[in-house]
N, C-alpha and C. Protein backbone atom coordinates (compact mmCIF):
# COMPACT_ATOMS: atom_id res chain seq x y z
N UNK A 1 54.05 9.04 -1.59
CA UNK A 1 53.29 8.03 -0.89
C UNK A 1 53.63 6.67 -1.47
N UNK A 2 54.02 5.82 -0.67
CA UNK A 2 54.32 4.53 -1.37
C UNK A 2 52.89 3.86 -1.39
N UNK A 3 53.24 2.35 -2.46
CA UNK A 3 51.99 1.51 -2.84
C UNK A 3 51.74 0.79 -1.43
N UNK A 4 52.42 0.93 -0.83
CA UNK A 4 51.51 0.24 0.66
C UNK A 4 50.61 1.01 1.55
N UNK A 5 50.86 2.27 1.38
CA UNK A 5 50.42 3.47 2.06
C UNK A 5 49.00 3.59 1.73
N UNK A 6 48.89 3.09 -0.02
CA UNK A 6 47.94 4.01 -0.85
C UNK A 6 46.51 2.48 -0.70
N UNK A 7 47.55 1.45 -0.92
CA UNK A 7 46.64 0.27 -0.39
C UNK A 7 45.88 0.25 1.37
N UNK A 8 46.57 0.33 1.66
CA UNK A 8 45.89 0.57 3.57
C UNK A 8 44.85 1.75 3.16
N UNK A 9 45.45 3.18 2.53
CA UNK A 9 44.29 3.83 2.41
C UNK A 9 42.90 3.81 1.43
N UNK A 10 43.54 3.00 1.03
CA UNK A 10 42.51 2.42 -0.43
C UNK A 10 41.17 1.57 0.63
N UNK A 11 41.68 0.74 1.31
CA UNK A 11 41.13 -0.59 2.26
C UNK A 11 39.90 0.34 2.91
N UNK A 12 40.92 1.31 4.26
CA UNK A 12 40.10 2.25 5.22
C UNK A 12 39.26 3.10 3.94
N UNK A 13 39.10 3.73 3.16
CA UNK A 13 38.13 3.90 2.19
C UNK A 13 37.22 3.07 1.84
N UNK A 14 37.34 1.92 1.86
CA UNK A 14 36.12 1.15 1.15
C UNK A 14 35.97 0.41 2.61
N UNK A 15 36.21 0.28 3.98
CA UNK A 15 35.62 0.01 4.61
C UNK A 15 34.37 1.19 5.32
N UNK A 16 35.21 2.77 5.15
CA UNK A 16 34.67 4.02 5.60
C UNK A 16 33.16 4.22 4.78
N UNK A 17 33.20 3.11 3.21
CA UNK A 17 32.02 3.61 2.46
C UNK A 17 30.92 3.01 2.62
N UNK A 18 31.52 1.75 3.36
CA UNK A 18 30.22 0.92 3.71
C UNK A 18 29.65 0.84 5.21
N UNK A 19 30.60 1.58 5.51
CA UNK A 19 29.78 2.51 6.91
C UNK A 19 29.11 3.50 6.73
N UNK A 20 29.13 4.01 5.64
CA UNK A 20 28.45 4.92 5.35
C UNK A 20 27.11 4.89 4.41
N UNK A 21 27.30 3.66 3.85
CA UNK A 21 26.23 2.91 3.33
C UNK A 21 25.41 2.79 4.15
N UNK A 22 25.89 1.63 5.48
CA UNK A 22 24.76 1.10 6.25
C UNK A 22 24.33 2.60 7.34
N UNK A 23 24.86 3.52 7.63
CA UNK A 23 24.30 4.66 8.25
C UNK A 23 23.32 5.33 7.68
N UNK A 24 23.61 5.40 6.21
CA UNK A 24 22.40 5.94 5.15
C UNK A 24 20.90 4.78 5.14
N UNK A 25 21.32 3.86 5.12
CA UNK A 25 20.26 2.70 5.86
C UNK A 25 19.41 2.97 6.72
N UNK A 26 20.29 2.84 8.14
CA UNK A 26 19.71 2.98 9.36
C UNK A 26 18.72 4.26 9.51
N UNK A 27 19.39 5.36 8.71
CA UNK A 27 19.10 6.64 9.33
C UNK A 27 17.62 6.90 7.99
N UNK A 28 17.69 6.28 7.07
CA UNK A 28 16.64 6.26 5.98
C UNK A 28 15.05 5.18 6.68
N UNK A 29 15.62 4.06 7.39
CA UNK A 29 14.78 3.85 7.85
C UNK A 29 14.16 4.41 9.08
N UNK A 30 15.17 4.76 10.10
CA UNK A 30 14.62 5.51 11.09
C UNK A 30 13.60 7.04 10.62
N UNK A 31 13.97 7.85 9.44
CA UNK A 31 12.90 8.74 9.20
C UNK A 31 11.62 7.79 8.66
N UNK A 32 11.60 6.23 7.85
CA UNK A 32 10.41 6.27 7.48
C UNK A 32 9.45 5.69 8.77
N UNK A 33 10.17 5.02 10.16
CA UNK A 33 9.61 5.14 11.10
C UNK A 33 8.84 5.97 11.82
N UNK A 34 9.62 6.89 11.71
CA UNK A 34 9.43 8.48 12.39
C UNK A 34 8.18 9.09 11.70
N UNK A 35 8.47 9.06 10.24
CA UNK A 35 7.09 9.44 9.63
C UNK A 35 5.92 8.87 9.32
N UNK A 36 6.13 7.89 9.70
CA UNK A 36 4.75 6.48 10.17
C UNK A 36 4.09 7.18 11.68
N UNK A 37 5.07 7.24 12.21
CA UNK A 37 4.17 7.67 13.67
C UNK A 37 3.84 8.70 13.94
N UNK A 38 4.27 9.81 12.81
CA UNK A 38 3.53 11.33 13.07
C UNK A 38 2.40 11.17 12.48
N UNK A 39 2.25 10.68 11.43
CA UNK A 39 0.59 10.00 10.54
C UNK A 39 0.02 9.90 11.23
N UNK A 40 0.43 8.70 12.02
CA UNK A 40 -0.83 8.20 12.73
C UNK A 40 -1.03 8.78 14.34
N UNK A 41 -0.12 9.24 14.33
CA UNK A 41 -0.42 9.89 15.77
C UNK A 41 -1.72 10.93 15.21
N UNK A 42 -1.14 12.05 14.16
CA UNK A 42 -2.34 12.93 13.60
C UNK A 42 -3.61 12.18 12.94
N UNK A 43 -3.49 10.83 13.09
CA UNK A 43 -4.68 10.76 12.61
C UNK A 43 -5.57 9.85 14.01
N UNK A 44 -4.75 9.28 15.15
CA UNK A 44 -5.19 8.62 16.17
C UNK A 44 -5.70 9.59 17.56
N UNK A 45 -4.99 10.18 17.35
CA UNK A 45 -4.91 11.34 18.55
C UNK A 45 -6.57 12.60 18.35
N UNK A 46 -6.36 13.23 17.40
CA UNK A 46 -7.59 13.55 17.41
C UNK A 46 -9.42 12.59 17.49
N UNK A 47 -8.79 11.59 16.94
CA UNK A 47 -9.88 10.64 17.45
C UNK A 47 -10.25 10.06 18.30
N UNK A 48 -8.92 10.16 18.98
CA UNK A 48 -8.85 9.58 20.73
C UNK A 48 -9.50 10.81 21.84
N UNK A 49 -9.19 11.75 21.34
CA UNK A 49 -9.61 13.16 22.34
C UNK A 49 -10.98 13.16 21.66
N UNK A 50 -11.74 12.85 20.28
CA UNK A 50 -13.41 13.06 20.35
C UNK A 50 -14.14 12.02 20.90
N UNK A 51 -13.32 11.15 21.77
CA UNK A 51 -13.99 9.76 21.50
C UNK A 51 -13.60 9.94 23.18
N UNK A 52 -13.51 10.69 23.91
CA UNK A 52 -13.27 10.68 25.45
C UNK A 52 -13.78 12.05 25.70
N UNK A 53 -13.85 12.99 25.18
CA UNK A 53 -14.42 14.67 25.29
C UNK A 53 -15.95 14.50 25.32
N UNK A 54 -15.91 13.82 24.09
CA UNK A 54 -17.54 13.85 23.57
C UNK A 54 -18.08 12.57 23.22
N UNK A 55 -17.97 11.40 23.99
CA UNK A 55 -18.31 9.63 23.35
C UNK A 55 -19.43 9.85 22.33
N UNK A 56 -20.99 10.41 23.00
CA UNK A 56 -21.56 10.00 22.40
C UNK A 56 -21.79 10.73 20.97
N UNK A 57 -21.51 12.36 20.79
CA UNK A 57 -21.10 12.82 19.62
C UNK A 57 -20.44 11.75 18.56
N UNK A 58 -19.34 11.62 19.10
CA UNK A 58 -18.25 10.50 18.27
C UNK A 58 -19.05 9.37 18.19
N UNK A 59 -19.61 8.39 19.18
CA UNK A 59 -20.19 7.59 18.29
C UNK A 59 -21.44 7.97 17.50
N UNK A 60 -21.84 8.89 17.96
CA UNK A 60 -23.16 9.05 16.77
C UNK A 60 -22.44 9.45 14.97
N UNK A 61 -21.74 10.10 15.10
CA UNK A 61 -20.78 10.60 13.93
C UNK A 61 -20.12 9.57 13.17
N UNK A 62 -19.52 8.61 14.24
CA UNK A 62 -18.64 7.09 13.74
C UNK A 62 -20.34 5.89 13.82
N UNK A 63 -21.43 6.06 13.67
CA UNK A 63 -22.25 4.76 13.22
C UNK A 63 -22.86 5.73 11.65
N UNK A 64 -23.02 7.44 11.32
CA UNK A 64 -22.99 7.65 10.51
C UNK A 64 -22.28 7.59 9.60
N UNK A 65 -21.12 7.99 9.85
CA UNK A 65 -20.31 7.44 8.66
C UNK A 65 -20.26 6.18 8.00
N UNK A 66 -20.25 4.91 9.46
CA UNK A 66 -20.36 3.66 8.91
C UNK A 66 -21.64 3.15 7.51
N UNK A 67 -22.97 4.11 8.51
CA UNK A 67 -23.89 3.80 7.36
C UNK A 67 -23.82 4.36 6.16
N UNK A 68 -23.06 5.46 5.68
CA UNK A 68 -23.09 6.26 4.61
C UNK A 68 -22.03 5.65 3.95
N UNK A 69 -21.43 4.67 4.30
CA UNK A 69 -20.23 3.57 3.52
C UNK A 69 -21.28 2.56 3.27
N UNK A 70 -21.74 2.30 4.15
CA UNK A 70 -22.76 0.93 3.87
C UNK A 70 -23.45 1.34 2.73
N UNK A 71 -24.44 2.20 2.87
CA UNK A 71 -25.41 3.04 1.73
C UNK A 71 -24.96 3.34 0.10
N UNK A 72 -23.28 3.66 0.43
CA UNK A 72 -22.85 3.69 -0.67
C UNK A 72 -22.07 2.42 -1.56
N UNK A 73 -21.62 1.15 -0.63
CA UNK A 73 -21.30 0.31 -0.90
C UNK A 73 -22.95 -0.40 -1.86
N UNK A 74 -23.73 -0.18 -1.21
CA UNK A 74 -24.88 -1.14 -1.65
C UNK A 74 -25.49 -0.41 -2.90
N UNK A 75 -25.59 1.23 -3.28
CA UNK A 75 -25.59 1.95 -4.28
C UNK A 75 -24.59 1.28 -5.19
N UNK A 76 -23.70 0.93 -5.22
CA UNK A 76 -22.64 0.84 -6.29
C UNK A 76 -23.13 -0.36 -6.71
N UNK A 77 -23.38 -1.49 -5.82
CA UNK A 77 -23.68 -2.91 -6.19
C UNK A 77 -25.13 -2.55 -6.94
N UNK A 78 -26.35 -1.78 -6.67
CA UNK A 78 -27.45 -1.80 -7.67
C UNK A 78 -27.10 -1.39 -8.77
N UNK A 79 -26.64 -0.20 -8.92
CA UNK A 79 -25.97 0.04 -9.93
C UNK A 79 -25.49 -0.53 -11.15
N UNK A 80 -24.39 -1.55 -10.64
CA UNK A 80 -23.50 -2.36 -11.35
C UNK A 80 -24.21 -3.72 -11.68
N UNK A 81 -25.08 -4.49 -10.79
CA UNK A 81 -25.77 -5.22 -11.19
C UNK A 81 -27.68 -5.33 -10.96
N UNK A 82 -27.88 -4.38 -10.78
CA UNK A 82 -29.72 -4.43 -10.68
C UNK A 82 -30.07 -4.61 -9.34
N UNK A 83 -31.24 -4.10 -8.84
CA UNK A 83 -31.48 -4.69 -7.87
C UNK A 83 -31.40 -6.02 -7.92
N UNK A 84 -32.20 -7.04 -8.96
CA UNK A 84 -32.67 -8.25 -8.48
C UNK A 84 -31.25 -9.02 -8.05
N UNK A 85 -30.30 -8.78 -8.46
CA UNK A 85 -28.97 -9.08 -7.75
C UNK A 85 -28.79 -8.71 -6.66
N UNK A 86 -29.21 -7.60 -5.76
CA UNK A 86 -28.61 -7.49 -4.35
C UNK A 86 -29.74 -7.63 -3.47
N UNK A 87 -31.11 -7.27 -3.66
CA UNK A 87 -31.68 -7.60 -2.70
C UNK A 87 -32.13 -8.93 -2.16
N UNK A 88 -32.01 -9.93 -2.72
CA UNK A 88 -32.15 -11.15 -1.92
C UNK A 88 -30.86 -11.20 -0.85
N UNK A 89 -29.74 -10.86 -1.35
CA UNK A 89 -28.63 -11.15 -0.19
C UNK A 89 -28.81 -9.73 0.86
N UNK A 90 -29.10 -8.75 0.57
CA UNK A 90 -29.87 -7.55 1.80
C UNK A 90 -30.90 -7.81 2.54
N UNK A 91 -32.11 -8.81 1.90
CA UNK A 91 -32.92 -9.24 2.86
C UNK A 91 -32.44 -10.82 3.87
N UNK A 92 -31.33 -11.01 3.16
CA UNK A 92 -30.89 -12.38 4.20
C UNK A 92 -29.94 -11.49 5.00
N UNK A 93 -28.72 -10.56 5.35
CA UNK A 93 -28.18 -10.37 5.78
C UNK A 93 -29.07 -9.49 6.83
N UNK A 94 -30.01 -8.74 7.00
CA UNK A 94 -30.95 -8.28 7.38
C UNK A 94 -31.43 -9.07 8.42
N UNK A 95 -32.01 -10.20 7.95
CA UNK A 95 -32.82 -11.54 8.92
C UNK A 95 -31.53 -11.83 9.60
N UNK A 96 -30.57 -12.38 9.24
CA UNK A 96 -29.37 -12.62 10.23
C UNK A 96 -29.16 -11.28 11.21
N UNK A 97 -29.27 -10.02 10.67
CA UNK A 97 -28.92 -8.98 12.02
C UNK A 97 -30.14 -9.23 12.92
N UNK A 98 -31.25 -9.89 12.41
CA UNK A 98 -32.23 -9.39 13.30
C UNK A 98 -32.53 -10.27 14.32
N UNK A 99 -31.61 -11.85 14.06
CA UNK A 99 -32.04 -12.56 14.25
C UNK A 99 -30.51 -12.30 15.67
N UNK A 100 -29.44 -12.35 15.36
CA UNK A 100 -28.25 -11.54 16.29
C UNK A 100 -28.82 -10.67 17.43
N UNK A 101 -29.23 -9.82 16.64
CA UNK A 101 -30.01 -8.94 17.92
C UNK A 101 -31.13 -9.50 19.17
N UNK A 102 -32.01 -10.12 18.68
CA UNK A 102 -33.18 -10.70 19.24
C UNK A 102 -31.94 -12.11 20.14
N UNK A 103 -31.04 -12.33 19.53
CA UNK A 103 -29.96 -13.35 20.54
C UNK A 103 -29.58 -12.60 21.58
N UNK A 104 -29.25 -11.67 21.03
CA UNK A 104 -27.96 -10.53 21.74
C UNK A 104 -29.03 -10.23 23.29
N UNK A 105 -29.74 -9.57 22.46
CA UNK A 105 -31.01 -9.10 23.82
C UNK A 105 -32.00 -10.01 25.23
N UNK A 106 -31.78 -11.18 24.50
CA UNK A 106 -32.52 -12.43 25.58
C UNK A 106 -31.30 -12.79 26.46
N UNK A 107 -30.25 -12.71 25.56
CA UNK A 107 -28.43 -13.08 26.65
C UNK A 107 -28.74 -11.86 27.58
N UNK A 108 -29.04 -10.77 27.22
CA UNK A 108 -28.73 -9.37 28.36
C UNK A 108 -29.79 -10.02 29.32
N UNK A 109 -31.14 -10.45 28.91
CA UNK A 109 -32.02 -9.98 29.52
C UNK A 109 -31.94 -11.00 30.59
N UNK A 110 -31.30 -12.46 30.31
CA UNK A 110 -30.87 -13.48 31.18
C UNK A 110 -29.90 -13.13 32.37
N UNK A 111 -28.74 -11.90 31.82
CA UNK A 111 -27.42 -12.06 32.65
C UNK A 111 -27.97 -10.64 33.90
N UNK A 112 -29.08 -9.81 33.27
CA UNK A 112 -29.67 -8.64 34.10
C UNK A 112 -30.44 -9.58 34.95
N UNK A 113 -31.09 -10.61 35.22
CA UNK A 113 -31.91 -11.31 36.17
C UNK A 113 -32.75 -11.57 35.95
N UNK A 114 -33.50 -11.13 34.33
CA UNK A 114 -34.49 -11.76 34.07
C UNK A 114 -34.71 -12.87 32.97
N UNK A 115 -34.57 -14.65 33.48
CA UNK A 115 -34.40 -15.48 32.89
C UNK A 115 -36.39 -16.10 32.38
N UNK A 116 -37.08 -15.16 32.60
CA UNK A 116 -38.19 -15.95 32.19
C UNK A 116 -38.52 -15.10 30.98
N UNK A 117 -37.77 -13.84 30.56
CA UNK A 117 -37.48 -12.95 29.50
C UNK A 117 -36.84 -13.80 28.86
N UNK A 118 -35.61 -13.67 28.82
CA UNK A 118 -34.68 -14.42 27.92
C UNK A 118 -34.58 -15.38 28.03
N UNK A 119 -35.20 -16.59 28.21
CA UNK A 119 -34.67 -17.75 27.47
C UNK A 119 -36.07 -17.94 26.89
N UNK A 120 -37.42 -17.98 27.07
CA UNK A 120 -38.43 -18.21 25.62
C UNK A 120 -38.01 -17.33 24.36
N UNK A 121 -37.52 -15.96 24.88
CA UNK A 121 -36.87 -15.01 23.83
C UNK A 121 -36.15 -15.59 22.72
N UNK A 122 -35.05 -16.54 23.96
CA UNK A 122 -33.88 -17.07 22.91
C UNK A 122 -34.29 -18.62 22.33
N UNK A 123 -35.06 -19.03 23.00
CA UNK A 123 -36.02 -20.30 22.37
C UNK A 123 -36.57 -20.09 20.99
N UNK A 124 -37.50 -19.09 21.15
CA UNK A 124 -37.99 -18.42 20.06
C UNK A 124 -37.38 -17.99 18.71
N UNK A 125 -36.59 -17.63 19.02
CA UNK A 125 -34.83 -17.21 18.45
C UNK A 125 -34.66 -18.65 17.50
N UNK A 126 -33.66 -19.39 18.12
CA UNK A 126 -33.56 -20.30 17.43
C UNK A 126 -34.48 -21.38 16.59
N UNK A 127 -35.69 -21.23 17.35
CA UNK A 127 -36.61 -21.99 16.42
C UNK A 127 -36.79 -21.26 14.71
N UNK A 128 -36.78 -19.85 15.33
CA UNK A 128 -37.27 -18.77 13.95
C UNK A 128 -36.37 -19.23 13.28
N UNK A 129 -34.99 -19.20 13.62
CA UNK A 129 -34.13 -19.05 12.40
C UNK A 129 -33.90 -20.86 11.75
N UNK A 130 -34.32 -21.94 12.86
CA UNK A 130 -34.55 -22.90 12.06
C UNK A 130 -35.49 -23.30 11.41
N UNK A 131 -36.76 -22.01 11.50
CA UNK A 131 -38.02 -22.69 10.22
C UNK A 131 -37.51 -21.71 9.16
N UNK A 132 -37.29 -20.69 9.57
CA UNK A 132 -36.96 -19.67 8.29
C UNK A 132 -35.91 -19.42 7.85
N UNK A 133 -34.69 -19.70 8.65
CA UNK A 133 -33.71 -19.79 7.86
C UNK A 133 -33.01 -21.02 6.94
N UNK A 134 -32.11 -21.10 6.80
CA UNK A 134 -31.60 -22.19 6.51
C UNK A 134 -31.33 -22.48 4.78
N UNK A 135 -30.41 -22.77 3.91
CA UNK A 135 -30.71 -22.75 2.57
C UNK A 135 -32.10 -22.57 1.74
N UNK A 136 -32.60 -21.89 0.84
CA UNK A 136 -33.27 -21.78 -0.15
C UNK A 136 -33.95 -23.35 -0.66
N UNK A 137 -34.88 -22.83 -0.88
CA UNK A 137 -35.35 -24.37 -1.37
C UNK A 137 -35.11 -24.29 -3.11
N UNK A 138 -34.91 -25.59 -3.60
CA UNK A 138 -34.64 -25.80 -5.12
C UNK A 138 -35.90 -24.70 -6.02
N UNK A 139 -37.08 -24.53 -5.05
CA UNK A 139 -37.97 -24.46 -6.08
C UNK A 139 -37.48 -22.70 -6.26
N UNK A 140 -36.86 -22.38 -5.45
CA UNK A 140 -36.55 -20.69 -5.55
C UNK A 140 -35.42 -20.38 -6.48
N UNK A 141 -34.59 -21.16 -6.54
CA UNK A 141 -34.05 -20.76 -7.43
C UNK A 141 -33.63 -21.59 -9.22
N UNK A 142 -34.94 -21.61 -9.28
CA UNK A 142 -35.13 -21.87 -11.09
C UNK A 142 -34.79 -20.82 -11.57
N UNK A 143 -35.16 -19.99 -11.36
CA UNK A 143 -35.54 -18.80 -12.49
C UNK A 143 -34.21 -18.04 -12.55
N UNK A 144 -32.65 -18.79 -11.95
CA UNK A 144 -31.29 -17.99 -11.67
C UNK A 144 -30.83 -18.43 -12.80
């Protein structure tokens, strides 16, 4: 074999390796694609068929779970720092849901046809949360 022979085949070798590089690429990413979407297919798909078979099962099951994260999120925080650390921000986040809701419900009760329901509702509403809500007064928090 002469040195020109062995050079050309030397060349087609190291061009053949980096085709074979980028195929090991392509084909490495295409399985971690592939195995992204069997995940989640097994994990979307059965939730998609309880959540159209059986809605209200599934949501009763999916607002338990939510609360038993909630329950345990707020366990960990007494825990770690005392009640007197979490329940002032549980009783404000509380007044804000309640205060959402009592919004939420005067909007329905307006857009269903009854506007002499909902709007003193939602009058009411906003007044509450501007006598009672609103920053803490200085004198409440001395004792922090």
């Amino acid at each position: 074999m002469s040195s020109e022979q062995r050079s050309v085949n030397a060349v087609l070798e190291r061009a053949l390796d980096g085709f074979a590089r980028i195929a090991n690429l392509l084909g490495g990413a295409f399985l971690v694609a592939a195995a992204a979407a069997l995940v989640s297919a097994l994990i979307v798909l059965p939730l998609w068929l309880a959540a159209t078979l059986a809605p209200r099962v599934y949501s009763a099951v999916l607002a338990g779970l939510v609360l038993l994260l909630l329950l345990t999120i707020l366990v960990r925080k007494i825990r770690a720092g005392g009640t007197s650390a979490i329940l002032p921000r549980l009783a404000n986040t509380l007044k804000w849901v309640a205060w959402l809701a009592a919004a939420y419900v005067s909007a329905v009760a307006v857009v269903n046809g009854l506007p002499a329901i909902g709007i003193p509702l939602l009058a009411l509403v906003i007044a509450a949360a501007g006598y009672f809500g609103g920053r803490p007064r200085a004198s409440s928090l001395k004792g922090r």
